[in-house]
C-alpha atoms as a PDB file:
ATOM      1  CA  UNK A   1     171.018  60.394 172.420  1.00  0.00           C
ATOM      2  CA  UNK A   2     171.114  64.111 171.553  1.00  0.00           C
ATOM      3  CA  UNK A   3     168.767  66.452 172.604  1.00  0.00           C
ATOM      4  CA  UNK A   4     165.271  66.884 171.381  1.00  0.00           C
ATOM      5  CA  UNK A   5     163.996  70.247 170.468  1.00  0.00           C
ATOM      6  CA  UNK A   6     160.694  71.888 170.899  1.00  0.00           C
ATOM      7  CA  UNK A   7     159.977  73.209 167.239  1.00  0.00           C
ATOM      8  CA  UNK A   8     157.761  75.779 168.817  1.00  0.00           C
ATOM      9  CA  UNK A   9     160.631  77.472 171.414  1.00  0.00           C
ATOM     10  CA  UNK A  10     163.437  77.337 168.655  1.00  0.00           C
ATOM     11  CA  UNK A  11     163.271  79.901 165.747  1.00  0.00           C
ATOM     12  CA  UNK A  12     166.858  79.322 164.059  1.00  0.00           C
ATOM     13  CA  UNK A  13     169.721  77.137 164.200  1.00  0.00           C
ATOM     14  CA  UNK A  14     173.179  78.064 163.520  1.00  0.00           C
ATOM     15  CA  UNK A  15     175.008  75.759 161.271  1.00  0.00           C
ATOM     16  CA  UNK A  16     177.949  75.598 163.652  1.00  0.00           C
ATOM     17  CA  UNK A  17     175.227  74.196 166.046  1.00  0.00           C
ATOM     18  CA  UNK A  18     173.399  71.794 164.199  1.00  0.00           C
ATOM     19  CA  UNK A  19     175.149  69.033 164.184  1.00  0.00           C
ATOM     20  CA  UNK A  20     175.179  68.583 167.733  1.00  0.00           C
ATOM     21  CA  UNK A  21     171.690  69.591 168.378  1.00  0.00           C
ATOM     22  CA  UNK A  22     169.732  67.544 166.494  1.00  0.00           C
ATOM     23  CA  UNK A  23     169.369  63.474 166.136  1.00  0.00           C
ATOM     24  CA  UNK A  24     170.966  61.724 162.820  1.00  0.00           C
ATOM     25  CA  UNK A  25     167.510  59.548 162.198  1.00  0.00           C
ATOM     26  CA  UNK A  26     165.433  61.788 159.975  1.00  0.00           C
ATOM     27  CA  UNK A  27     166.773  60.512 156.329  1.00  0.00           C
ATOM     28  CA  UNK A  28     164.330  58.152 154.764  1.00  0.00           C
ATOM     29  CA  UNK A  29     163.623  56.367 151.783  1.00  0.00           C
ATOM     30  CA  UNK A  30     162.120  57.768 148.602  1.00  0.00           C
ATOM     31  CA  UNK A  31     158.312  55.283 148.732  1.00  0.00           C
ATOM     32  CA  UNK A  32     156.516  57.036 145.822  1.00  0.00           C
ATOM     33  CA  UNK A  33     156.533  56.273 142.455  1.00  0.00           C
ATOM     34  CA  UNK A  34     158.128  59.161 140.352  1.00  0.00           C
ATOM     35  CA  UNK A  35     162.179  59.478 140.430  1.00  0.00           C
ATOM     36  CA  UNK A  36     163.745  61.291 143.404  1.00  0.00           C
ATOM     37  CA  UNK A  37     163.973  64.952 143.597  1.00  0.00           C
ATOM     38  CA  UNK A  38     162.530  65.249 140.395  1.00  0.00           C
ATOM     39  CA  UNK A  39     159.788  68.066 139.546  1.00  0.00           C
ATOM     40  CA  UNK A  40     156.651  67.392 137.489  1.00  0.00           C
ATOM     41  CA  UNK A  41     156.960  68.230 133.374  1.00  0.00           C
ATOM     42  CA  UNK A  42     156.602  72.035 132.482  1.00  0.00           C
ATOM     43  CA  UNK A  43     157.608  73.610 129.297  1.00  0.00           C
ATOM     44  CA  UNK A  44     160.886  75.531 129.121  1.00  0.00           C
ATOM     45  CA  UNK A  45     160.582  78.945 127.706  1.00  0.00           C
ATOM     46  CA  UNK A  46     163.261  81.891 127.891  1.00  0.00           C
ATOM     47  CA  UNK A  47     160.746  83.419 130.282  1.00  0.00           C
ATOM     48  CA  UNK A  48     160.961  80.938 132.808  1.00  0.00           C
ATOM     49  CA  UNK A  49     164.671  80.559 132.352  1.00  0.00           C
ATOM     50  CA  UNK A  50     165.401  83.990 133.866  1.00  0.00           C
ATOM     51  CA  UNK A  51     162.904  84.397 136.442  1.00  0.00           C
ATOM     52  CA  UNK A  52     165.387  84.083 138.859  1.00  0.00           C
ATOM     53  CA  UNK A  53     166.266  87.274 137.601  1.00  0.00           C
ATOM     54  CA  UNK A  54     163.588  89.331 137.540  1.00  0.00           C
ATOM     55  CA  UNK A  55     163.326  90.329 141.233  1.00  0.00           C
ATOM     56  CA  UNK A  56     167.137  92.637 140.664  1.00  0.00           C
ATOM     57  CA  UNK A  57     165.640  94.192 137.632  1.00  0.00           C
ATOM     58  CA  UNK A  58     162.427  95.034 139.890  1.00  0.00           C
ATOM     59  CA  UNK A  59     164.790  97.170 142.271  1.00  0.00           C
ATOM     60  CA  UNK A  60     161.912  96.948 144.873  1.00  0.00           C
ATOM     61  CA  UNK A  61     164.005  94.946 147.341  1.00  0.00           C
ATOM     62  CA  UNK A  62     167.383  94.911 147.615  1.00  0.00           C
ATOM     63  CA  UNK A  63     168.663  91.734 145.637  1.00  0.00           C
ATOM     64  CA  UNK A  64     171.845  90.026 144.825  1.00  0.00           C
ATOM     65  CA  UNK A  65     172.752  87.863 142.121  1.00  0.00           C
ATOM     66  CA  UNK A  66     169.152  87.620 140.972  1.00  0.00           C
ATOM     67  CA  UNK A  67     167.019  85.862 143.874  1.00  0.00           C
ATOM     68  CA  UNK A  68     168.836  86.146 146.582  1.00  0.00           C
ATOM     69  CA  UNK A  69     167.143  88.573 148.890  1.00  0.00           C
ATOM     70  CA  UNK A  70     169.531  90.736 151.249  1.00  0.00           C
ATOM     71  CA  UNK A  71     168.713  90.958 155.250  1.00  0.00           C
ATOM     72  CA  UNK A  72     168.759  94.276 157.020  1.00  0.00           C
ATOM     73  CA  UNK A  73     171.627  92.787 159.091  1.00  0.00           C
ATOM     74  CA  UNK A  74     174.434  92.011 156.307  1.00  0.00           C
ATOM     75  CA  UNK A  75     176.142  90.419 159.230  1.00  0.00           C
ATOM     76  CA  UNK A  76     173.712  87.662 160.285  1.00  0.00           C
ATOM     77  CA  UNK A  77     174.540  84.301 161.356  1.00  0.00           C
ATOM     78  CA  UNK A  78     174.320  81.906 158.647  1.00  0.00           C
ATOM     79  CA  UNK A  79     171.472  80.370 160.374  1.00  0.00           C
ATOM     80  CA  UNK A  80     169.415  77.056 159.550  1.00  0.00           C
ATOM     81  CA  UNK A  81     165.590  75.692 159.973  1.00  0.00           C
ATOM     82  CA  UNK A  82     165.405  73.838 163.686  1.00  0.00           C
ATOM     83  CA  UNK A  83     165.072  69.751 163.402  1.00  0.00           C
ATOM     84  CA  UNK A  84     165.151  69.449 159.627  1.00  0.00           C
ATOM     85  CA  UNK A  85     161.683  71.062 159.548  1.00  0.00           C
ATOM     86  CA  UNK A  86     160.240  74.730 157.926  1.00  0.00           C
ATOM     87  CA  UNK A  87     156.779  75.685 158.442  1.00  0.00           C
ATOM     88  CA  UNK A  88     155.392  77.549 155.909  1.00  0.00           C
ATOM     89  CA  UNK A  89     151.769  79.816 155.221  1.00  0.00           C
ATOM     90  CA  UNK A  90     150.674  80.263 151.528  1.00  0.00           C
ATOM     91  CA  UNK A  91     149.298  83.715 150.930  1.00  0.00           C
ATOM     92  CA  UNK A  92     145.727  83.945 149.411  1.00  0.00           C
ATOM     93  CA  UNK A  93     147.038  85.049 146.148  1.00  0.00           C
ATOM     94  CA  UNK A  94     149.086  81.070 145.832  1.00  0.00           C
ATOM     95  CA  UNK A  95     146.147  79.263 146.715  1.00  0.00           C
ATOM     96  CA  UNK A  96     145.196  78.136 143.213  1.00  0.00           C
ATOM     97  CA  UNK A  97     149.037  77.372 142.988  1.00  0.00           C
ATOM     98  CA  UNK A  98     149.061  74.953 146.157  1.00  0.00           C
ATOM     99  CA  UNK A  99     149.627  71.670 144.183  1.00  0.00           C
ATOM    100  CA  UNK A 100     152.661  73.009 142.333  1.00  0.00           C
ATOM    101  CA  UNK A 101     154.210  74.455 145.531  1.00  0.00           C
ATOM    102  CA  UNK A 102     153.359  71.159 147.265  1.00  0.00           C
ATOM    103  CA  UNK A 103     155.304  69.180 144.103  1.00  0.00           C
ATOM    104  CA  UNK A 104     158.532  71.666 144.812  1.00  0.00           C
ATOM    105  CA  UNK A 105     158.612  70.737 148.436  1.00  0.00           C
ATOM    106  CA  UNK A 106     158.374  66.689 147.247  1.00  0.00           C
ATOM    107  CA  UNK A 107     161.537  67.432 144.959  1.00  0.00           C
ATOM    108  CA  UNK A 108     163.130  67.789 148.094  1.00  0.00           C
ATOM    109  CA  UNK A 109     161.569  65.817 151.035  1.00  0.00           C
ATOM    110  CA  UNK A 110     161.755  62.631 148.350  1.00  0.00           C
ATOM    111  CA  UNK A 111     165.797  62.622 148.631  1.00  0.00           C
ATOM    112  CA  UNK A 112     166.259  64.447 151.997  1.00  0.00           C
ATOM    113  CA  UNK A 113     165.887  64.302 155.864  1.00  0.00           C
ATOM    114  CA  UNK A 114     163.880  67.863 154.972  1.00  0.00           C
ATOM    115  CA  UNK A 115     160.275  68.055 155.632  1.00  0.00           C
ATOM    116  CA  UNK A 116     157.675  70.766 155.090  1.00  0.00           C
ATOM    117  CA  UNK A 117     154.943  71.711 157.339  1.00  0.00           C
ATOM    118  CA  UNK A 118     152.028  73.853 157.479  1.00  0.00           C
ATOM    119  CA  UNK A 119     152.298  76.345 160.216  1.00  0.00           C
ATOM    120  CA  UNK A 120     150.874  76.294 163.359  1.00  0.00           C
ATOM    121  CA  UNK A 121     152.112  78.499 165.881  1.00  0.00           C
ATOM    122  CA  UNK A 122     156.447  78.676 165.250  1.00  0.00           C
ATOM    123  CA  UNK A 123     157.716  82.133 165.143  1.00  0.00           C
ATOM    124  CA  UNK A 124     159.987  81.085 162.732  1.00  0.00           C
ATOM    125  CA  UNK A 125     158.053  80.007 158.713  1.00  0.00           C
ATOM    126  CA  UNK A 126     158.307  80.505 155.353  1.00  0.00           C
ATOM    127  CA  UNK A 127     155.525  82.967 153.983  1.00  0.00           C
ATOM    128  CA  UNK A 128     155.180  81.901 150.053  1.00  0.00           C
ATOM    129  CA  UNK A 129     154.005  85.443 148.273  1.00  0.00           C
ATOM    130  CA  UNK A 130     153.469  86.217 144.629  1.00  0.00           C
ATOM    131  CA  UNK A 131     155.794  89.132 143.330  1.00  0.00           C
ATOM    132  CA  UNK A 132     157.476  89.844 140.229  1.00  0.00           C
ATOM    133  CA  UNK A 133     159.816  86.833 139.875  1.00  0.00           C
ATOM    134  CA  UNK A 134     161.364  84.533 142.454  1.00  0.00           C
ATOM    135  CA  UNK A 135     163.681  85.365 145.354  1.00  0.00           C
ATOM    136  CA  UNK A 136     164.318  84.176 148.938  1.00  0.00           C
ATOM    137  CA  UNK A 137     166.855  84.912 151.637  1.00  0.00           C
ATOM    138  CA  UNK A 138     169.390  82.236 152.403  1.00  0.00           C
ATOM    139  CA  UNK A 139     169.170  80.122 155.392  1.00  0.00           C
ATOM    140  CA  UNK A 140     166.335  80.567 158.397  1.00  0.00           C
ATOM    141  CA  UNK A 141     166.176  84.505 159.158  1.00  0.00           C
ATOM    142  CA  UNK A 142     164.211  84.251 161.606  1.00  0.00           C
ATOM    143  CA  UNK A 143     159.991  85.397 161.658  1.00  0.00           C
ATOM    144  CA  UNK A 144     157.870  86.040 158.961  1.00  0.00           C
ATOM    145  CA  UNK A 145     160.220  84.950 155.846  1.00  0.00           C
ATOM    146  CA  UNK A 146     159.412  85.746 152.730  1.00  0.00           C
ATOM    147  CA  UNK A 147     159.605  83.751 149.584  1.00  0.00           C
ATOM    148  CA  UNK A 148     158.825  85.064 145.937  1.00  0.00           C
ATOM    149  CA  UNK A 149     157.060  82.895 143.672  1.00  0.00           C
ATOM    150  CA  UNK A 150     155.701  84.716 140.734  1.00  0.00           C
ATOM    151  CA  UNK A 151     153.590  83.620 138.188  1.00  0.00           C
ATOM    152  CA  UNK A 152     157.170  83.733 136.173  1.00  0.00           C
ATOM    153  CA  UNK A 153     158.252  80.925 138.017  1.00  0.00           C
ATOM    154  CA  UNK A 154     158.098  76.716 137.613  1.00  0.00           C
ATOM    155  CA  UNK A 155     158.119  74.261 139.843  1.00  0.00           C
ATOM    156  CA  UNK A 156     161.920  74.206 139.242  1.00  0.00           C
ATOM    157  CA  UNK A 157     162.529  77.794 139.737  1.00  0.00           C
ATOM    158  CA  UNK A 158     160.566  77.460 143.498  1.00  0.00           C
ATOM    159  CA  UNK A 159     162.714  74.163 144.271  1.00  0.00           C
ATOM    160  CA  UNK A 160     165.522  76.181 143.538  1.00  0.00           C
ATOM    161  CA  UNK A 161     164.591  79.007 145.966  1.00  0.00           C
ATOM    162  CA  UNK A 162     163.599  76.956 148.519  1.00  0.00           C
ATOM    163  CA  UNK A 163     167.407  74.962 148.555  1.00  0.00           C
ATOM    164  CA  UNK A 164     168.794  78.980 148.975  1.00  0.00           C
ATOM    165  CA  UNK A 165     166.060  79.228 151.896  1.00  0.00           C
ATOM    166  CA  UNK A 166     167.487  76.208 153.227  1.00  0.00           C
ATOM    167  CA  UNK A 167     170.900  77.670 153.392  1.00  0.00           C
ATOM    168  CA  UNK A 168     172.472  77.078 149.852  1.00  0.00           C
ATOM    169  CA  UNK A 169     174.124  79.201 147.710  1.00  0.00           C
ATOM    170  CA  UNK A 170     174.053  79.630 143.465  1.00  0.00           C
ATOM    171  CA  UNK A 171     177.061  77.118 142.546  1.00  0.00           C
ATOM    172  CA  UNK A 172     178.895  79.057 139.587  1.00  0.00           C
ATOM    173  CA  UNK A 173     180.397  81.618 142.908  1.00  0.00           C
ATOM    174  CA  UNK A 174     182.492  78.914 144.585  1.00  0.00           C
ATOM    175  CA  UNK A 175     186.047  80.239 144.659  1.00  0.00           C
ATOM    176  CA  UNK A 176     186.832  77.058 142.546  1.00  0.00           C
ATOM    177  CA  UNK A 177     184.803  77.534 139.403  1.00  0.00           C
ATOM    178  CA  UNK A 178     187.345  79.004 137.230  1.00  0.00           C
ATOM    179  CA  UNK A 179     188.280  75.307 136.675  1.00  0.00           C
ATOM    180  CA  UNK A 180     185.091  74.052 135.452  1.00  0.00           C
ATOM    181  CA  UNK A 181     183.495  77.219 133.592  1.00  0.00           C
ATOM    182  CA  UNK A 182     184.530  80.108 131.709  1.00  0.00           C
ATOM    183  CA  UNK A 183     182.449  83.730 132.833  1.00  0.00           C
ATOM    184  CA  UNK A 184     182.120  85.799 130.123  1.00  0.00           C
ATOM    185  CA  UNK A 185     182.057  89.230 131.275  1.00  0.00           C
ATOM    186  CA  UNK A 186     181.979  91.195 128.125  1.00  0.00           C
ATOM    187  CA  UNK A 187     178.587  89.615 127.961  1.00  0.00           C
ATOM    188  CA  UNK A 188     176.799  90.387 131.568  1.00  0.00           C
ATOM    189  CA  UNK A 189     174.674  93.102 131.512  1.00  0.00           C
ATOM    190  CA  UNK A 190     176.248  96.752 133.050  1.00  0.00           C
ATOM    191  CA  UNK A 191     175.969  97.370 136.486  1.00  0.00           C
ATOM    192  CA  UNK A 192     175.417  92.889 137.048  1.00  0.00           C
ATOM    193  CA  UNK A 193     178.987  92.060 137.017  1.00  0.00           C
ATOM    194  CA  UNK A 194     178.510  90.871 140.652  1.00  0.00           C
ATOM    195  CA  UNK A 195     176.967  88.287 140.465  1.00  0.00           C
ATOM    196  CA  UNK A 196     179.018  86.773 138.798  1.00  0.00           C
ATOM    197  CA  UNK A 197     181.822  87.556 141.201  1.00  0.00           C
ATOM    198  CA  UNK A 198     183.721  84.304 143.381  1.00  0.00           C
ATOM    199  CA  UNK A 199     182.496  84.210 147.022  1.00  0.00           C
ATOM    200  CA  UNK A 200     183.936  82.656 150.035  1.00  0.00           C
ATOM    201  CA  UNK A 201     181.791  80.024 151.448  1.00  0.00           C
ATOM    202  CA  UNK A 202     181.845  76.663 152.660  1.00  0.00           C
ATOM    203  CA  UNK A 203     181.641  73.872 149.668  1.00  0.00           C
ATOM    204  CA  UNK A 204     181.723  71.200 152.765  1.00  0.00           C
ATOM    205  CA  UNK A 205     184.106  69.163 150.600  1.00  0.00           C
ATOM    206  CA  UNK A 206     182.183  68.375 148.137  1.00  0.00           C
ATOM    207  CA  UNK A 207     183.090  68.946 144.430  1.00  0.00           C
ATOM    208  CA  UNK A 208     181.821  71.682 141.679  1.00  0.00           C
ATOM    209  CA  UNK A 209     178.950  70.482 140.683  1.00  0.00           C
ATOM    210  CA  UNK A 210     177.728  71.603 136.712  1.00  0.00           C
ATOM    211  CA  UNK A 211     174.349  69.669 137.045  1.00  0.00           C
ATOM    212  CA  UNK A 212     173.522  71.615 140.585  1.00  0.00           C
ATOM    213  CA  UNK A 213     169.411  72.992 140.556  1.00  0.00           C
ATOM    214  CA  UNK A 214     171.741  76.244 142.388  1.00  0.00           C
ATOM    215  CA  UNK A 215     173.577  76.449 138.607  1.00  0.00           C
ATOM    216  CA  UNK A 216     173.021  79.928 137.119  1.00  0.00           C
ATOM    217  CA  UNK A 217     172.015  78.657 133.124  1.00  0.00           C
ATOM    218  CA  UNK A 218     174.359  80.078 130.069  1.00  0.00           C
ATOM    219  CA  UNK A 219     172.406  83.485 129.633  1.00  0.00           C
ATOM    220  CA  UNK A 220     171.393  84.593 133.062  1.00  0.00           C
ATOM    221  CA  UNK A 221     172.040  88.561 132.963  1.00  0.00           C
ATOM    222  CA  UNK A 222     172.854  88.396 128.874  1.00  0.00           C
ATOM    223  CA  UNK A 223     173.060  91.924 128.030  1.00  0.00           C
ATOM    224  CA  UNK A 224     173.170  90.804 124.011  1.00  0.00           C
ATOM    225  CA  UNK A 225     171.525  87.097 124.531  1.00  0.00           C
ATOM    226  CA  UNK A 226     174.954  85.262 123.954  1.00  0.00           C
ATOM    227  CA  UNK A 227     176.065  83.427 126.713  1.00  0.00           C
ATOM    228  CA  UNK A 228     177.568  84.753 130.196  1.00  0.00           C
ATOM    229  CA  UNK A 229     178.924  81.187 131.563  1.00  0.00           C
ATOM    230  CA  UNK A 230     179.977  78.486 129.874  1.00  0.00           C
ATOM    231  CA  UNK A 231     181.085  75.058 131.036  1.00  0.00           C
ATOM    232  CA  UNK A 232     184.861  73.893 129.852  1.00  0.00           C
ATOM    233  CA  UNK A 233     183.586  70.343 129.272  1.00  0.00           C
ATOM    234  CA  UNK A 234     182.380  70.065 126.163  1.00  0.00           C
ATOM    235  CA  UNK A 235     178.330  68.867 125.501  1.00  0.00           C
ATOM    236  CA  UNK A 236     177.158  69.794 129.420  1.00  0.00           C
ATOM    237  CA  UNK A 237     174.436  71.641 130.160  1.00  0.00           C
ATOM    238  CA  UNK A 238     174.177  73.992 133.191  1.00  0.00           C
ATOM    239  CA  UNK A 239     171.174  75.526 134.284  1.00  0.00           C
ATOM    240  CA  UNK A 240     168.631  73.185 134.541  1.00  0.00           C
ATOM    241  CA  UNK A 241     165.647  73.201 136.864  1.00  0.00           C
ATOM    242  CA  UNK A 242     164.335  69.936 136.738  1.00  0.00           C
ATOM    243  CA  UNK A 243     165.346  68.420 139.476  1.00  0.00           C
ATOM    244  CA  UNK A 244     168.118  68.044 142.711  1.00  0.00           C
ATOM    245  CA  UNK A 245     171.273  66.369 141.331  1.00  0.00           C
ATOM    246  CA  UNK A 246     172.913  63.762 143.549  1.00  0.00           C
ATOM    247  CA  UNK A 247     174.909  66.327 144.609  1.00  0.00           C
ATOM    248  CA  UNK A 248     172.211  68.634 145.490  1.00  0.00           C
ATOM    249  CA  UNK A 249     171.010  65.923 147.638  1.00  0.00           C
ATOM    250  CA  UNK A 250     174.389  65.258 149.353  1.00  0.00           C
ATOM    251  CA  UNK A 251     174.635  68.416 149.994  1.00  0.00           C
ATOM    252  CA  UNK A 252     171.579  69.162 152.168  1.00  0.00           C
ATOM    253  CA  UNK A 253     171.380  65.646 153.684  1.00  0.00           C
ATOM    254  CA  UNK A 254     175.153  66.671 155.177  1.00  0.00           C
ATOM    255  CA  UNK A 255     174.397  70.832 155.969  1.00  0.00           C
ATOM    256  CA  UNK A 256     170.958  69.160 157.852  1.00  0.00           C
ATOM    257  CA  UNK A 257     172.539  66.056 159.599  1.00  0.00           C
ATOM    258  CA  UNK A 258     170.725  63.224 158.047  1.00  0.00           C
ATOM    259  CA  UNK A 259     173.392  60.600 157.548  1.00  0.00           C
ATOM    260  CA  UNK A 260     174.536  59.006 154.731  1.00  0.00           C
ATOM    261  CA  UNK A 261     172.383  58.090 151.682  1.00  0.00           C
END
């Protein structure tokens, strides 16, 4: 038997770590009635579909490739939540939003070892906060950790921020994506290029996944509304906010330890 851990002691885990730190018993079966991982119905509008994007454009924080929200130390450990758990406060400005952050953190704990908790006294949480669109930080910082959720955002757009707080990255930078989509750079807007840029990282041998929640869509950072990626197989969609795909769900199940599906 591996250790236990005291949730309240431990702030952050380091993914090198967590494997042998924490149990393998915490994946369990999807018991309510609506399909795993998926978010309740909300219209689509070209509002929502860049919300991710807003926070950049906002230049009050310093952002990269839309929501993801850089840390004072550029050189932090890649760091995850302790024992499969994040605490989290809602500021008084979500309140009336509870239910639809409640239904993002189902998307998740339906098809994962992942749970969600209400604070009590960790050192280490999640503070939801309203802003102008939606951006978290990558992994467990650490404290206090903020997460946009603007009244921009969907239930799919939190879901999505929540997988990058839980230490995944936007899919269309793995150093293997010139293979599956075509980046249209005459397209991006000036000064965005970026984002779009490959990045190292670990894919934890899993393949390129075009129905990932961590896809960027077709027109994220559209400087002329045509399209910036495009998928090389014909009749795919990428973008889409609706809900984990299976390998979404493979993913975090193996970066947290669960076990197999």
């Amino acid at each position: 038997m591996l250790k236990s851990v005291n949730m309240m002691d431990v702030e952050c885990v380091s993914v090198s770590d967590y494997a042998t730190s924490f149990n393998d018993t915490h994946i369990t079966s999807n018991t309510t009635g609506s399909a795993p991982g998926a978010a309740a119905p909300e219209p689509e509008s070209s509002k929502n579909k860049s919300a991710e994007t807003l926070k950049e454009f906002d230049q009050d924080m310093p952002v990269q490739e839309g929501d993801i929200l850089i840390p004072e130390s550029r050189n932090a450990v890649h760091t995850l939540w302790p024992d499969a758990t994040t605490s989290y406060i809602i500021t008084d400005e979500l309140v009336s939003r509870e239910a639809e952050i409640k239904a993002a953190f189902k998307m998740i704990s339906d098809v994962t070892c992942i749970r969600f908790k209400k604070r009590d006294t960790e050192s280490s949480y999640l503070k939801l906060v309203t802003g102008n669109g939606c951006a978290s930080f990558v992994g467990c910082q650490g404290g206090a950790q903020r997460l946009f959720f603007a009244s921009e955002c969907t239930v799919g757009n939190l879901c999505h921020e929540l997988l990058h707080a839980l230490g995944l990255y936007h899919e269309h930078t793995r150093e293997d994506r010139d293979k599956y989509v075509t980046v249209n750079w005459q397209n991006i807007v000036a000064g965005k290029e970026n984002n779009f840029k490959v990045k190292h990282g670990n894919t934890q041998n899993l393949p390129y996944d075009l129905a990932s929640i961590m896809h960027y869509g077709r027109d994220f950072f559209s400087t002329n509304g045509n399209p910036t990626v495009l998928p090389k197989q014909s009749g795919v969609e990428i973008g889409q906010r609706k809900h984990l795909s299976q390998l979404d769900i493979e993913r975090l199940n193996k970066l947290y330890s669960c076990g197999k599906l």
